[in-house]
N, C-alpha and C. Protein backbone atom coordinates (compact mmCIF):
# COMPACT_ATOMS: atom_id res chain seq x y z
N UNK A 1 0.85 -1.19 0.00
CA UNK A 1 0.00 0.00 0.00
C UNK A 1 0.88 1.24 0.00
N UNK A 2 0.67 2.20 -0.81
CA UNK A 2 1.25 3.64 -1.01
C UNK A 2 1.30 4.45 0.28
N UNK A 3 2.15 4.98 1.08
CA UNK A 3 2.24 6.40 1.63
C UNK A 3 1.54 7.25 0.97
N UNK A 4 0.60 7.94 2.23
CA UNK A 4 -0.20 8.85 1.55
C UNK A 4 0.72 9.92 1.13
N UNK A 5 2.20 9.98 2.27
CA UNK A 5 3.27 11.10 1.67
C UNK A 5 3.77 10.92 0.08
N UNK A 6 3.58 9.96 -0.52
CA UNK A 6 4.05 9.49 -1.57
C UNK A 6 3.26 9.93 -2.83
N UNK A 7 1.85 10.14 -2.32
CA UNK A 7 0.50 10.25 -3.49
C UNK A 7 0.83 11.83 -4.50
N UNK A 8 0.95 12.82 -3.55
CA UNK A 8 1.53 14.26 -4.25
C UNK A 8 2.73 13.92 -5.11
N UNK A 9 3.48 13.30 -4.69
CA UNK A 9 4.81 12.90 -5.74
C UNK A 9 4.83 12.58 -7.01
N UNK A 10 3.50 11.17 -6.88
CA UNK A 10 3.17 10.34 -7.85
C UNK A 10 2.20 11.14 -8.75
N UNK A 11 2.05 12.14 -8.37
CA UNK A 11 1.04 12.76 -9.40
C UNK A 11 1.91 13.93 -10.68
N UNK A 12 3.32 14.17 -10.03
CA UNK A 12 4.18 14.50 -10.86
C UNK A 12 5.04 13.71 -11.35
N UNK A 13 4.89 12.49 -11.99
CA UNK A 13 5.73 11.85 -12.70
C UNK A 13 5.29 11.91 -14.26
N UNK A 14 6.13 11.96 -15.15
CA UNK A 14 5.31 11.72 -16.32
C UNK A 14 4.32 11.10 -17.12
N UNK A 15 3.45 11.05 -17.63
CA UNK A 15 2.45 10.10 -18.02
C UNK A 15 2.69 8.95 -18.32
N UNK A 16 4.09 8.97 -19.29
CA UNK A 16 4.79 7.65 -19.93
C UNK A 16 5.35 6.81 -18.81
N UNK A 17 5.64 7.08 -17.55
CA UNK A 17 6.30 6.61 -16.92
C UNK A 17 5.02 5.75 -15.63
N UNK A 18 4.51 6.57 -15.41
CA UNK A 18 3.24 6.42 -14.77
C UNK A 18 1.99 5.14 -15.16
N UNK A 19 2.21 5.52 -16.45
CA UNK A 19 1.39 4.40 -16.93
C UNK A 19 2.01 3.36 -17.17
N UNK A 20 3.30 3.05 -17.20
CA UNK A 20 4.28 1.58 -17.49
C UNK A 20 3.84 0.55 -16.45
N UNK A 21 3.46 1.41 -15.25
CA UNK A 21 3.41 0.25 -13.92
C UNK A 21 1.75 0.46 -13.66
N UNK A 22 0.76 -0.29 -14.55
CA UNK A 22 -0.03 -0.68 -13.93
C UNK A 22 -1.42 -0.30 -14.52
N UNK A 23 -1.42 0.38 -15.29
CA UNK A 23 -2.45 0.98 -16.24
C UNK A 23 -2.70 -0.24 -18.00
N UNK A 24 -3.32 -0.32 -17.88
CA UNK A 24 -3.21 -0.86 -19.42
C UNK A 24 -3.66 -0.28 -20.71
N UNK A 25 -3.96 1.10 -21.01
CA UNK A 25 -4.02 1.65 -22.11
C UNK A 25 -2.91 2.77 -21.85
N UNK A 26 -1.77 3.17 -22.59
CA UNK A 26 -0.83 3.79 -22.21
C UNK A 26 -1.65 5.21 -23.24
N UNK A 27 -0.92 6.38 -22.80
CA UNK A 27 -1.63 7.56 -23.54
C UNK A 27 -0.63 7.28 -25.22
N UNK A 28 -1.78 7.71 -25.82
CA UNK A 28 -0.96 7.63 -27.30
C UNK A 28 -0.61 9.28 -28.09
N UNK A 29 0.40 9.08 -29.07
CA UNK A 29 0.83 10.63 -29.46
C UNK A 29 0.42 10.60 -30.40
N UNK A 30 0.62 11.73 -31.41
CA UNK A 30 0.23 11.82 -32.89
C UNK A 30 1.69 12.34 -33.73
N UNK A 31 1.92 11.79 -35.00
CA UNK A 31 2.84 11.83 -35.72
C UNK A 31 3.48 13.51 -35.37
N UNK A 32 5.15 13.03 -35.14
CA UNK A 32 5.57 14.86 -34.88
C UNK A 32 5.49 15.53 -33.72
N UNK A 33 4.60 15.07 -32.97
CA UNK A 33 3.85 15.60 -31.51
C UNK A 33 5.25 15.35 -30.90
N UNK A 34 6.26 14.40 -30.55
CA UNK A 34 6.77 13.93 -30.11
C UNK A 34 8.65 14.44 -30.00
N UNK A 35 9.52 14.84 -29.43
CA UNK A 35 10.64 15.31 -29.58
C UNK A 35 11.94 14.71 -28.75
N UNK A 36 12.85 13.69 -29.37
CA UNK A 36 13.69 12.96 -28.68
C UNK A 36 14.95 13.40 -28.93
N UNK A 37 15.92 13.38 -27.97
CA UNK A 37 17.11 13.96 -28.04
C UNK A 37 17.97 12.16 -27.65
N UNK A 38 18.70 11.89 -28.57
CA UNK A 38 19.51 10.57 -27.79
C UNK A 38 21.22 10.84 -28.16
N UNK A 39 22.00 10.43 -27.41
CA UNK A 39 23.42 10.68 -27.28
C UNK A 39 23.97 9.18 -27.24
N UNK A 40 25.34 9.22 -27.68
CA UNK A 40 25.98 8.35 -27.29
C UNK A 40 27.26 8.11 -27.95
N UNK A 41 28.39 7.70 -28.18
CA UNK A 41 29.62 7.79 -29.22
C UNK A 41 29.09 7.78 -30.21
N UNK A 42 30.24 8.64 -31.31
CA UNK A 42 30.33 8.38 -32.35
C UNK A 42 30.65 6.59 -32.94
N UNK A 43 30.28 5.84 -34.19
CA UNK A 43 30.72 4.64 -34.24
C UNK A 43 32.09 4.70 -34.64
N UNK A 44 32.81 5.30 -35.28
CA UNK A 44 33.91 5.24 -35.52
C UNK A 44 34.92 6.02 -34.14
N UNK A 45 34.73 6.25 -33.18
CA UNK A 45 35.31 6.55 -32.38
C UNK A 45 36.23 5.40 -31.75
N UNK A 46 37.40 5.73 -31.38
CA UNK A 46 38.46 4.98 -30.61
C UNK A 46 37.81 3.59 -29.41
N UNK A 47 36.62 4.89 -28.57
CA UNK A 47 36.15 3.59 -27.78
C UNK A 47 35.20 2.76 -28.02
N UNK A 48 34.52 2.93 -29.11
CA UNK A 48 33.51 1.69 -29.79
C UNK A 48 34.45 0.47 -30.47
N UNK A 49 35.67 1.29 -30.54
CA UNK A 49 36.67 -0.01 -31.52
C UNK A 49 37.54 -1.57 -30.03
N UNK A 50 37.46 -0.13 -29.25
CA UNK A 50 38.21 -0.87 -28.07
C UNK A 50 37.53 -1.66 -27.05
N UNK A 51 36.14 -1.19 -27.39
CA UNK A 51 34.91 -2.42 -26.56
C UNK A 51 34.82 -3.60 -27.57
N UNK A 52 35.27 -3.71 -28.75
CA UNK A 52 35.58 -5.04 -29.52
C UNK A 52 34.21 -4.98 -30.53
N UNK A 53 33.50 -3.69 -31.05
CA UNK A 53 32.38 -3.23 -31.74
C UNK A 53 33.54 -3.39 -33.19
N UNK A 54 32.34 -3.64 -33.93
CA UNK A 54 32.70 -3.50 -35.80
C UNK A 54 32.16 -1.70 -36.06
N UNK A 55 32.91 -0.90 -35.94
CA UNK A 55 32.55 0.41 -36.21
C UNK A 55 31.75 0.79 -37.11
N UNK A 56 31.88 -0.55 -38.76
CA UNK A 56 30.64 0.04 -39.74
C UNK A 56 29.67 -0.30 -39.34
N UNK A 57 29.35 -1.42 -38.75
CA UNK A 57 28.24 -2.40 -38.08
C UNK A 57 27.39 -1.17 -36.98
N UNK A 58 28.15 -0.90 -36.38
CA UNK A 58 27.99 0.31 -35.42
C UNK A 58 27.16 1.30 -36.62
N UNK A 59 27.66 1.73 -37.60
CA UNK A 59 27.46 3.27 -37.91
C UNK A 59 26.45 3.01 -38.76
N UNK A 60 25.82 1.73 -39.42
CA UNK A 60 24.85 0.90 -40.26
C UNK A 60 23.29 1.37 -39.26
N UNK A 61 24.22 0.27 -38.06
CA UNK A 61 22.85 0.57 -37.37
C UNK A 61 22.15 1.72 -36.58
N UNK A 62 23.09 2.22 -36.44
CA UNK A 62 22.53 3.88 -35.68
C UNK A 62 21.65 4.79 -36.60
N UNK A 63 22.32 4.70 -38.31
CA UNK A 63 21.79 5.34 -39.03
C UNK A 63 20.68 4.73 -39.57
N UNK A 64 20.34 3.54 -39.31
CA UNK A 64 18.77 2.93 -39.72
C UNK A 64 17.95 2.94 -38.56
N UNK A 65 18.63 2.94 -37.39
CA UNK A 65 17.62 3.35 -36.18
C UNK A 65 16.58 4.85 -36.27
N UNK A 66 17.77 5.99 -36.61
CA UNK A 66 17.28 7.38 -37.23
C UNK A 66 16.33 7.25 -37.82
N UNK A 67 16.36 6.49 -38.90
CA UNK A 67 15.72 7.03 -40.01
C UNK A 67 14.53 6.19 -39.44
N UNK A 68 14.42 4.91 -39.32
CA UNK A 68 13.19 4.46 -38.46
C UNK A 68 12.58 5.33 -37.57
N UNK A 69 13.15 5.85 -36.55
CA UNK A 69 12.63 6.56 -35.57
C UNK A 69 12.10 7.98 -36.27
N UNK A 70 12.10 8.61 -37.07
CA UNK A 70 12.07 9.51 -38.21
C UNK A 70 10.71 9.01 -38.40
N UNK A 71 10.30 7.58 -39.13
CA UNK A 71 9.17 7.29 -39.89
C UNK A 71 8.32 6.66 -38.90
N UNK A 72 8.80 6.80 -37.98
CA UNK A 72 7.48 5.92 -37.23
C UNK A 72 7.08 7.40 -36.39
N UNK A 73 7.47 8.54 -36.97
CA UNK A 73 6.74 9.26 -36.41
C UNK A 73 7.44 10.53 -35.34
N UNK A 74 8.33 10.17 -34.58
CA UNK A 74 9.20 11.07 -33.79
C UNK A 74 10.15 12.17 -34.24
N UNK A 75 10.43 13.23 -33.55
CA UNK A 75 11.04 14.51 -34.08
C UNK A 75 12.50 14.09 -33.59
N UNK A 76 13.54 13.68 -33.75
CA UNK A 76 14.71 13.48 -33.60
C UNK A 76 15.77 14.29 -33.40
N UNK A 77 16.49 14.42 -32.55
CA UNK A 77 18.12 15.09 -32.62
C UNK A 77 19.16 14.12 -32.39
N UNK A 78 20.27 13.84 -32.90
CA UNK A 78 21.17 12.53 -32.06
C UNK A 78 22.14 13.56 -32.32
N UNK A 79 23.08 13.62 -31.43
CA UNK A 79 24.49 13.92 -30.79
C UNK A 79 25.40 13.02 -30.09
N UNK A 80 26.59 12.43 -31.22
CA UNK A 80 27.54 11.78 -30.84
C UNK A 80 28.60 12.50 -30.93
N UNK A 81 28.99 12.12 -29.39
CA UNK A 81 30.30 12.63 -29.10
C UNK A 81 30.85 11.62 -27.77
N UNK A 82 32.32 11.57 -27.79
CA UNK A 82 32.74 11.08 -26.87
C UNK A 82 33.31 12.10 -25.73
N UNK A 83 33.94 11.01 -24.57
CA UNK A 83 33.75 12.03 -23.35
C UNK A 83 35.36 12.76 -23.44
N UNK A 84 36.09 13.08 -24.54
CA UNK A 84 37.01 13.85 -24.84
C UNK A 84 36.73 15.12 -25.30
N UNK A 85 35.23 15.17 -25.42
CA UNK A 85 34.19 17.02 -25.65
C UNK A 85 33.85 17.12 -23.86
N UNK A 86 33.45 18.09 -24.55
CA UNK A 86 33.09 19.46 -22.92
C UNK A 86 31.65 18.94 -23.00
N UNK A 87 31.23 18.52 -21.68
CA UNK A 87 29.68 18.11 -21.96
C UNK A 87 28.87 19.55 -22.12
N UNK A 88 29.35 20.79 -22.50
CA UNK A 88 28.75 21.68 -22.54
C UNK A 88 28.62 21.82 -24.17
N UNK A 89 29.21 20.91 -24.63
CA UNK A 89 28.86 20.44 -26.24
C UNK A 89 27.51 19.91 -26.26
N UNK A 90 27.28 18.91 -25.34
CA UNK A 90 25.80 18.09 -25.43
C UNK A 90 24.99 19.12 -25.08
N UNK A 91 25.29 20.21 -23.47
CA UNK A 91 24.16 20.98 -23.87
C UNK A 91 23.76 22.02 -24.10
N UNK A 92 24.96 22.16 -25.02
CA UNK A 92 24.31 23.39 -26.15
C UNK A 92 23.01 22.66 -26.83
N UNK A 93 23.11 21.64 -27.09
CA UNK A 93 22.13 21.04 -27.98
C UNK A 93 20.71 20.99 -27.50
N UNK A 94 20.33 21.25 -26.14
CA UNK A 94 19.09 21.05 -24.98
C UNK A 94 18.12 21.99 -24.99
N UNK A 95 18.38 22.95 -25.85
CA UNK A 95 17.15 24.07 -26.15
C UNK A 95 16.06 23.76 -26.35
N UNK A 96 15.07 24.44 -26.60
CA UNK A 96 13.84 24.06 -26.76
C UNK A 96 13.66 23.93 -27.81
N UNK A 97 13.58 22.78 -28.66
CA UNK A 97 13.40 22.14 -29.95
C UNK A 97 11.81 22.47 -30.41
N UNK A 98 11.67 22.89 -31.93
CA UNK A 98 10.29 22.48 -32.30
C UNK A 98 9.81 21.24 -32.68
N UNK A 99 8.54 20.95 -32.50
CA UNK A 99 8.31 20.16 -33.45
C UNK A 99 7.30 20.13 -34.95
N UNK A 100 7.79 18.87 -35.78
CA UNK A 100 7.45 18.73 -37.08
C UNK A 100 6.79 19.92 -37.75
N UNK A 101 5.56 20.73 -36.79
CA UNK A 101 4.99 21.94 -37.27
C UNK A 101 5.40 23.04 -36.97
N UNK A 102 6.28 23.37 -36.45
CA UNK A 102 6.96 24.69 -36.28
C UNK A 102 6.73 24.98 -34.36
N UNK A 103 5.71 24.17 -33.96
CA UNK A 103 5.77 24.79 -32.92
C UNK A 103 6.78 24.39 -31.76
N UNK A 104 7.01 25.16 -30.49
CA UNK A 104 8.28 24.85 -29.90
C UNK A 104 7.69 23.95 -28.81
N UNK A 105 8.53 23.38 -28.25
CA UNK A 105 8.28 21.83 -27.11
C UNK A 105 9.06 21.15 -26.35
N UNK A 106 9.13 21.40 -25.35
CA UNK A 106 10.69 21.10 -24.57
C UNK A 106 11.04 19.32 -25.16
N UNK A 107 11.73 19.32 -24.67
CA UNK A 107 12.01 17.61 -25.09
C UNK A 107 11.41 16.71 -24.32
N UNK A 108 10.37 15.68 -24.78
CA UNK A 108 9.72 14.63 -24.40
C UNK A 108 10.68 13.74 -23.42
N UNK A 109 11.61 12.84 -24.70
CA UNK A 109 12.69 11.90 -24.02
C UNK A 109 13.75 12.32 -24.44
N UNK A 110 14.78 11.81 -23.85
CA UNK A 110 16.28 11.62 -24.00
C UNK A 110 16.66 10.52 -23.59
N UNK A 111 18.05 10.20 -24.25
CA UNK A 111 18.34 8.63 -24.61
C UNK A 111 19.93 8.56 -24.56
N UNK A 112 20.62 7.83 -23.87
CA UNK A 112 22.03 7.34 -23.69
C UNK A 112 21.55 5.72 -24.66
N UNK A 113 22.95 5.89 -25.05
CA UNK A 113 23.52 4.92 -25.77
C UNK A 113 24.17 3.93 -25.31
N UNK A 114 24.36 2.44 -25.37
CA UNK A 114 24.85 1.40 -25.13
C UNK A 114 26.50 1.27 -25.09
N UNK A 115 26.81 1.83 -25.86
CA UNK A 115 27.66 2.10 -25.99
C UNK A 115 28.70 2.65 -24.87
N UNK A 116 27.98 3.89 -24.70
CA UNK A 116 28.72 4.55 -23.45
C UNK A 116 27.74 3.95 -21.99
N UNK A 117 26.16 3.69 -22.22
CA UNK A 117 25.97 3.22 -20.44
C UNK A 117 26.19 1.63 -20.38
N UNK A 118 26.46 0.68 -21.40
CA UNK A 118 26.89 -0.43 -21.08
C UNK A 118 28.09 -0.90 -21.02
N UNK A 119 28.72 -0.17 -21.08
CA UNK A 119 30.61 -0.15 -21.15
C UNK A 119 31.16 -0.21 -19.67
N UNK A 120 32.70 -1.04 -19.93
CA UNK A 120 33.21 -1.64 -18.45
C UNK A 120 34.27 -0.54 -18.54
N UNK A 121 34.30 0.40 -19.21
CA UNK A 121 35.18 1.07 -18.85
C UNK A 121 34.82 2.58 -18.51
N UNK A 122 36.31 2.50 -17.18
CA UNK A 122 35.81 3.84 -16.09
C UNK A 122 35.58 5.20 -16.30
N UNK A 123 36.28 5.34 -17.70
CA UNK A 123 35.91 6.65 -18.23
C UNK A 123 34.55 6.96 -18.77
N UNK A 124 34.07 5.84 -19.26
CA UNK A 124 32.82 5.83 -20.55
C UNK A 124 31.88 6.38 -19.32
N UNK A 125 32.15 5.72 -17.73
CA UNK A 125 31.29 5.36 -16.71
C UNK A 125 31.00 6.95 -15.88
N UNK A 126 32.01 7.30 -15.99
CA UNK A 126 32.12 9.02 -15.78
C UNK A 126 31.41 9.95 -16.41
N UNK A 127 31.83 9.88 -17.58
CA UNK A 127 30.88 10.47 -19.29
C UNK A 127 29.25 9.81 -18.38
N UNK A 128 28.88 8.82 -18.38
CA UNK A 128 27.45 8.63 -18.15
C UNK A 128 27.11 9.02 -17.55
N UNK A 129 27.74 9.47 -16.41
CA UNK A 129 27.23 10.38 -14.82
C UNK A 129 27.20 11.60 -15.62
N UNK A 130 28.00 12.33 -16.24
CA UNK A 130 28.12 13.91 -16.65
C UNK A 130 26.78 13.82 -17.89
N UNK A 131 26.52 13.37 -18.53
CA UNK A 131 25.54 12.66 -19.71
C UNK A 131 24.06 12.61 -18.78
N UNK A 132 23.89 11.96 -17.89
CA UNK A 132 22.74 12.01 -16.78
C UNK A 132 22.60 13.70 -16.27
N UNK A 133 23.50 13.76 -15.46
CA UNK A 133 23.39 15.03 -14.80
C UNK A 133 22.75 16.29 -16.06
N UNK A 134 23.55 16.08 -17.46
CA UNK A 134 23.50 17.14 -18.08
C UNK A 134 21.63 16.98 -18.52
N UNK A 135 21.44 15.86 -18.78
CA UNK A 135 19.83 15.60 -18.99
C UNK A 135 18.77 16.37 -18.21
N UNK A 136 19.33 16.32 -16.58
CA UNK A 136 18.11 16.06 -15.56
C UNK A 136 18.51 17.76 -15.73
N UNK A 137 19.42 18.50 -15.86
CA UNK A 137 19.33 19.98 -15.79
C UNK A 137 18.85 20.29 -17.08
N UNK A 138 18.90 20.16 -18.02
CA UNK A 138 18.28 20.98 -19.30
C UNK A 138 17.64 20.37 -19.55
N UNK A 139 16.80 18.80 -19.57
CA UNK A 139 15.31 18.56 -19.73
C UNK A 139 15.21 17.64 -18.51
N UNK A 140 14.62 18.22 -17.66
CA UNK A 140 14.35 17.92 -16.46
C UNK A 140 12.93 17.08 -16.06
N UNK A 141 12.31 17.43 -16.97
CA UNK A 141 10.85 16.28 -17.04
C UNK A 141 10.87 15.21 -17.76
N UNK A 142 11.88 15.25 -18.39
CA UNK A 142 11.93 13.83 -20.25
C UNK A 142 12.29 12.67 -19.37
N UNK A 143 11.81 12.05 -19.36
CA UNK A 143 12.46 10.57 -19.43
C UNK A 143 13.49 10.67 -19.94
N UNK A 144 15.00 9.52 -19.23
CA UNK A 144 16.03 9.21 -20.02
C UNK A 144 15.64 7.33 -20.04
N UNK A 145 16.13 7.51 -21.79
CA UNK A 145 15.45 6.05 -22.30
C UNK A 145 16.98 5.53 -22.75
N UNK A 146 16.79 4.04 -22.55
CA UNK A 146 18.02 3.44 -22.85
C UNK A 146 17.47 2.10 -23.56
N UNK A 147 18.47 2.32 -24.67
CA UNK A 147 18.35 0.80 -25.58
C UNK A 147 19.22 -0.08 -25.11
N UNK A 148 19.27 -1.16 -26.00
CA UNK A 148 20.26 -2.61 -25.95
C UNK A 148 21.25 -2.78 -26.41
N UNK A 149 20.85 -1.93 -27.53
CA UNK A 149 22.12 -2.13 -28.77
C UNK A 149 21.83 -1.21 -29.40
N UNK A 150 23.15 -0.60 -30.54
CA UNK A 150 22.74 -0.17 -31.35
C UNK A 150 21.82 -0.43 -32.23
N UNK A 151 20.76 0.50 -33.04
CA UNK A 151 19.84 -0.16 -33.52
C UNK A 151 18.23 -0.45 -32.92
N UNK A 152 18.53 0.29 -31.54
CA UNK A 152 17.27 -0.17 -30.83
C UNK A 152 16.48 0.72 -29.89
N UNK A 153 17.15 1.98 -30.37
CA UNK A 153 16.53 3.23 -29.55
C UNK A 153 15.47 3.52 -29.93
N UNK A 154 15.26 3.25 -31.38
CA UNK A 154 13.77 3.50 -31.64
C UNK A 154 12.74 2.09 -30.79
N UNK A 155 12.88 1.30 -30.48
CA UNK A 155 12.12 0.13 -29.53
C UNK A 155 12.11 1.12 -28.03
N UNK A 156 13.44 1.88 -27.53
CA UNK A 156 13.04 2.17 -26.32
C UNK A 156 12.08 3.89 -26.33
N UNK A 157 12.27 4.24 -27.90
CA UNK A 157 11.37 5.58 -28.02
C UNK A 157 9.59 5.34 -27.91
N UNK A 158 9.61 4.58 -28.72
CA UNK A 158 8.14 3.71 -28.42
C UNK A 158 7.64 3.06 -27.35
N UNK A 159 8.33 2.41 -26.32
CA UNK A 159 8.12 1.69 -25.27
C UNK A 159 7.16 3.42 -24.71
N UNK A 160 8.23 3.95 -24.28
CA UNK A 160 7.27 5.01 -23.58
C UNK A 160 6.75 6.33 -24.15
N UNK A 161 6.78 6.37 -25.74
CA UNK A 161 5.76 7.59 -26.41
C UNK A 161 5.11 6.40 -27.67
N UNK A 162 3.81 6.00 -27.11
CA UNK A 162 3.60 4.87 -28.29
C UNK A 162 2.39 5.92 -29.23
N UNK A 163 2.77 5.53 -30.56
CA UNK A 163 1.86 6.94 -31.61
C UNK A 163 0.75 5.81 -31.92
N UNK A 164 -0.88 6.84 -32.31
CA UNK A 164 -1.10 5.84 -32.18
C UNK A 164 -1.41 5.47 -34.26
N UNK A 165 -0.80 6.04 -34.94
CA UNK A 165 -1.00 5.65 -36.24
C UNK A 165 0.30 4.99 -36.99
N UNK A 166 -0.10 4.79 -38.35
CA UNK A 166 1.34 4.38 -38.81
C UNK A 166 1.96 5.62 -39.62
N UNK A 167 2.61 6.40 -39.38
CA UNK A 167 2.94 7.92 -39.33
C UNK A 167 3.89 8.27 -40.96
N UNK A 168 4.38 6.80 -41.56
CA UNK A 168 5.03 6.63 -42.67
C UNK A 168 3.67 6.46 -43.50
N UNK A 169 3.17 5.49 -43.21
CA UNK A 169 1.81 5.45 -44.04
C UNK A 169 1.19 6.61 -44.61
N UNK A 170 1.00 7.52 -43.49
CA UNK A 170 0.23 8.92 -43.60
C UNK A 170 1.22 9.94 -43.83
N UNK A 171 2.10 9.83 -44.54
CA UNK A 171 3.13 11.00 -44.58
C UNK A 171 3.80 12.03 -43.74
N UNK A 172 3.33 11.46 -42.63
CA UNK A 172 3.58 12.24 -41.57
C UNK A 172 5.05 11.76 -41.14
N UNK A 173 5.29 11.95 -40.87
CA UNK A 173 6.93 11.13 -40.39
C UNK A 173 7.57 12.37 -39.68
N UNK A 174 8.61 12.27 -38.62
CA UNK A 174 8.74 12.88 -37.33
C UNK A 174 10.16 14.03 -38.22
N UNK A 175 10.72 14.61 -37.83
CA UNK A 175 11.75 15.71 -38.00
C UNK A 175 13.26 15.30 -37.76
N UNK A 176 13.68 15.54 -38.97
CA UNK A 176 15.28 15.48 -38.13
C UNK A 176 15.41 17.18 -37.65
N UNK A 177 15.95 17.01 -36.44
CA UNK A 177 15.98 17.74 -35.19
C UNK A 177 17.82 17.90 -35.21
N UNK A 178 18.09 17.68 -36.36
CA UNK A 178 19.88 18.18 -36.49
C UNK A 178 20.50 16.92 -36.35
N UNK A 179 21.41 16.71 -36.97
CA UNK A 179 22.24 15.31 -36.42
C UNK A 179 23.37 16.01 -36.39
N UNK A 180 24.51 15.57 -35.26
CA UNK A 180 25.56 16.64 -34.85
C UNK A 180 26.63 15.49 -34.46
N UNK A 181 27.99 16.26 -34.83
CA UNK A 181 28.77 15.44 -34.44
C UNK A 181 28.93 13.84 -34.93
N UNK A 182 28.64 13.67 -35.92
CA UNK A 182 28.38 12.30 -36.77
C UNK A 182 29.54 12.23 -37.32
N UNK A 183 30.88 11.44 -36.65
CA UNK A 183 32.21 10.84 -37.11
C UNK A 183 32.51 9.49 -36.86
């Protein structure tokens, strides 16, 4: 049973998040409505080679994740960079993005990469703390969403903003929102 101290809390969590535990119709979006910011190395970077990654394999799938996540409807930004940038690189990028129709919309979700939050190494592990922190200060309500693999951020964009049409079908398809830092 819930703390009644707990009930005011629970009423500020996000919808997407709120409804994961326990609701069974989750709220649905409409093509564009939607604005995701996800980070994580570049594929050709030094430390995707040294976690024992195929760098084209890497850079194949990130760029068909995009473009998926693009057609199923979502407004996109991705920013790869490794933790040899100033995380004040990532958030320059945290402004208030529009979406698909011009209008402006803070960012829904944001998204770390496998890359850097599933990695055994202590630096990548640092970068993820500075990568978190920089999230919860410049979009402070978004969900941070995490995939499996490359290739699968659009599965964790949907898990918690599910649209409810087929958004390629209807020509609607989501925004590239800048792609930055792509080496």
């Amino acid at each position: 049973m819930l703390s009644r101290g707990l009930l005011p809390f629970l009423t500020f969590l996000p919808t997407s998040l709120a409804l994961t535990h326990g609701q069974e119709t989750p709220q649905k979006f409409s093509c564009g409505e939607i604005n995701v910011l996800f980070t994580g190395l570049p594929p050709y970077h030094p430390l995707v080679k040294a976690q024992g990654a195929d760098p084209a394999q890497v850079d194949a799938a990130l760029r068909a994740d995009a473009a998926n996540i693009r057609k199923q409807g979502y407004n996109l930004r991705v920013i790869l960079l490794g933790p040899e940038k100033n995380i004040t690189t990532l958030t320059s990028y945290l402004g208030i993005p529009e979406t698909a129709d011009g209008t402006p919309r803070p960012w829904d979700g944001t998204g770390v990469g496998f890359g850097v939050r599933g990695s055994a190494m202590a630096q990548l592990t640092v970068w993820f703390e500075e990568v978190v922190t920089a999230f919860r200060t410049g979009a402070p309500r978004a969900p941070i969403m995490f995939d499996f693999s490359p290739g699968t951020a659009g599965w964790a964009v949907e898990r918690h903003f599910p649209i409810e049409e087929d958004c390629e079908a209807a020509g609607r398809e989501g925004g590239d929102l800048r792609l930055a830092d792509w080496a």
